[in-house]
C-alpha atoms as a PDB file:
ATOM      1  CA  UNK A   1       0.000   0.000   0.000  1.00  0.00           C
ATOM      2  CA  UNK A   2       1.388   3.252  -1.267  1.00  0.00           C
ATOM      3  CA  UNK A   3       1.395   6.040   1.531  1.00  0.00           C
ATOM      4  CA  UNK A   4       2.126   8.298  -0.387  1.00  0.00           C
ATOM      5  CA  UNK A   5      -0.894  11.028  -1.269  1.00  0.00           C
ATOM      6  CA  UNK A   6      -3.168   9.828   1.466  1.00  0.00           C
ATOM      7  CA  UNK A   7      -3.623  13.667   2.432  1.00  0.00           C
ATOM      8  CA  UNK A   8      -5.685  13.822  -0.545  1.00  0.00           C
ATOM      9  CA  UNK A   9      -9.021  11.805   0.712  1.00  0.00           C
ATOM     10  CA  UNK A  10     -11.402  11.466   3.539  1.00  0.00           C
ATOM     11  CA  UNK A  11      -9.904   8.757   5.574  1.00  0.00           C
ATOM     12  CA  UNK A  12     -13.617   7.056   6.763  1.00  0.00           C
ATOM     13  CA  UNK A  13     -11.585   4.192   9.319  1.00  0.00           C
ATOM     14  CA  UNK A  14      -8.914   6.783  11.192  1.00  0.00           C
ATOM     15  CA  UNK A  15     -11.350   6.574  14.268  1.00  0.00           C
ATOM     16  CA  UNK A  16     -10.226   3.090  14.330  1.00  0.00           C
ATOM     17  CA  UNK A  17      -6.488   3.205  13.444  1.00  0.00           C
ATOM     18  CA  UNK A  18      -4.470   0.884  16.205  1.00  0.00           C
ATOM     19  CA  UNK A  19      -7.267  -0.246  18.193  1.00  0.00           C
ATOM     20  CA  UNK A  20      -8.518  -3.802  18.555  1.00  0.00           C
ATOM     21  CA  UNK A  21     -11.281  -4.271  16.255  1.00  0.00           C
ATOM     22  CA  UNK A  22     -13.490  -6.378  14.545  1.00  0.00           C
ATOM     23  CA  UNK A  23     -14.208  -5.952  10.623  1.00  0.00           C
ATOM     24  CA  UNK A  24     -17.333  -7.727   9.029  1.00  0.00           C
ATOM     25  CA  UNK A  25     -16.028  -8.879   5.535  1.00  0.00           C
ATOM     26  CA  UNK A  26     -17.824 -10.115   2.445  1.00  0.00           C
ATOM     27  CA  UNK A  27     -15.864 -12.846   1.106  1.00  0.00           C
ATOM     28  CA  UNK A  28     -17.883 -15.116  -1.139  1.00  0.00           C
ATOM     29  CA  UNK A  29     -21.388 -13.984  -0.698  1.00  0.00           C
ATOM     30  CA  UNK A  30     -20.708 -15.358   3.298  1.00  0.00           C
ATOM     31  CA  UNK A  31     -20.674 -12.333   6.020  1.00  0.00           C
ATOM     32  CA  UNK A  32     -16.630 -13.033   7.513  1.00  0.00           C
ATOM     33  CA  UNK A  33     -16.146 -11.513  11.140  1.00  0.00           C
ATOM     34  CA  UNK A  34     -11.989 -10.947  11.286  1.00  0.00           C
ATOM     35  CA  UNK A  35     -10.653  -9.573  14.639  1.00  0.00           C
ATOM     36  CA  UNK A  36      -7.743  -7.589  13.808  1.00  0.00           C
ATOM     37  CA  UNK A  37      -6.273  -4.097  14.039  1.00  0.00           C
ATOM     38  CA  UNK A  38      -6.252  -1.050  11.285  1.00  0.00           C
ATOM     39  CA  UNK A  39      -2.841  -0.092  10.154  1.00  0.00           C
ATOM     40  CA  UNK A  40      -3.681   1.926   7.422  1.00  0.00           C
ATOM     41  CA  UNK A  41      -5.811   3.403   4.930  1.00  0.00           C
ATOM     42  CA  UNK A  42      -5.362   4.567   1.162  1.00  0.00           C
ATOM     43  CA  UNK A  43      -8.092   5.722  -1.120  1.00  0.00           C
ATOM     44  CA  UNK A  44      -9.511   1.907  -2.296  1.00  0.00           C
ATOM     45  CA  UNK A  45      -8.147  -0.145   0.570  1.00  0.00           C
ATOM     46  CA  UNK A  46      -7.787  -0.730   4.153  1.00  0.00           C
ATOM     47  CA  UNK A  47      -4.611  -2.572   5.498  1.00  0.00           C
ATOM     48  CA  UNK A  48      -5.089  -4.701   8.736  1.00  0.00           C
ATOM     49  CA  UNK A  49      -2.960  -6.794  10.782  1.00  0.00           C
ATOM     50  CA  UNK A  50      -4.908 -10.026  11.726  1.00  0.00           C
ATOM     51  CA  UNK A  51      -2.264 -11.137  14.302  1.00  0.00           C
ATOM     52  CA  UNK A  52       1.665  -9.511  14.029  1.00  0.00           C
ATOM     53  CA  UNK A  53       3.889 -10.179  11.263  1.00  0.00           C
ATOM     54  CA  UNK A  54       0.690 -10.447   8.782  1.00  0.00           C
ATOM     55  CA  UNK A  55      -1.085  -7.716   7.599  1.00  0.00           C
ATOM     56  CA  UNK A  56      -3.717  -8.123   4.715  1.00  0.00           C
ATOM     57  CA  UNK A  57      -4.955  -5.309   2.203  1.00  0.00           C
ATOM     58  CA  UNK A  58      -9.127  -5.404   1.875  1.00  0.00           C
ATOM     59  CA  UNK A  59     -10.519  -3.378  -0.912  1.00  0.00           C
ATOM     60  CA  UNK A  60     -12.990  -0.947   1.026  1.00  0.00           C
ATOM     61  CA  UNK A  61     -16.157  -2.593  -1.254  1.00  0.00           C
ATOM     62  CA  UNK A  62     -15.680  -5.492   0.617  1.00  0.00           C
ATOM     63  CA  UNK A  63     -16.044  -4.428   4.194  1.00  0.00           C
ATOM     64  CA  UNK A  64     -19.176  -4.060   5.461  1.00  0.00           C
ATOM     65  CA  UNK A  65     -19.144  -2.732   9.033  1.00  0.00           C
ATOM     66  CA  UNK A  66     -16.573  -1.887  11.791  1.00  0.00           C
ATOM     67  CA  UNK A  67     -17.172  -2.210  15.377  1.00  0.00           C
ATOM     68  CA  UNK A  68     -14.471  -2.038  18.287  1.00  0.00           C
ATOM     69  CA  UNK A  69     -13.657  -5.501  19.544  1.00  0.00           C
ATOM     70  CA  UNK A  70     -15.534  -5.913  22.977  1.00  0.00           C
ATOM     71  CA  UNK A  71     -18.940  -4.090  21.963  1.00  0.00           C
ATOM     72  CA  UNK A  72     -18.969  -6.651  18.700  1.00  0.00           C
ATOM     73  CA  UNK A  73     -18.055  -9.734  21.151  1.00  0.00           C
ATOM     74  CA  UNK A  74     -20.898  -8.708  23.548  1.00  0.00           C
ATOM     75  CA  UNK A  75     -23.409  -8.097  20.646  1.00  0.00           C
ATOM     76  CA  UNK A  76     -22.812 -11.056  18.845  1.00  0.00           C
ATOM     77  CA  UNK A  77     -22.791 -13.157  21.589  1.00  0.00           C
ATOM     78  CA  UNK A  78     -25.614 -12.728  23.746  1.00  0.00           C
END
């Protein structure tokens, strides 16, 4: 992922940048929960790290809804 220009749009995920999260994917017409952690952000994708030493670029059409890692655990799991 190419940092450089990212000045030049609205970056929709910094709220979330470092903190433990959990991103609902779409990944083959199945809903994916992944627990991992926003490292960055460029124009058409968001890079994660899913655990350290492996980050993964998502092209933003895929994602479907962020929420921060406990209040997704204690909705989804009630």
């Amino acid at each position: 992922m190419n940092a450089m220009g990212t000045n030049h749009f609205p970056t929709v995920y910094r709220a979330w940048f470092g903190k433990q999260i959990v991103l609902l994917v779409a990944i083959h017409h199945q809903q994916v929960p992944m627990p991992c952690r926003i490292v960055s952000e460029s124009a058409t994708d968001v890079r994660v790290c899913l655990k350290p030493g492996w980050e993964v670029d998502f092209p933003k059409e895929m994602i479907l809804a962020v929420e921060e890692e406990g209040l997704a655990l204690d909705s989804h799991w009630n």
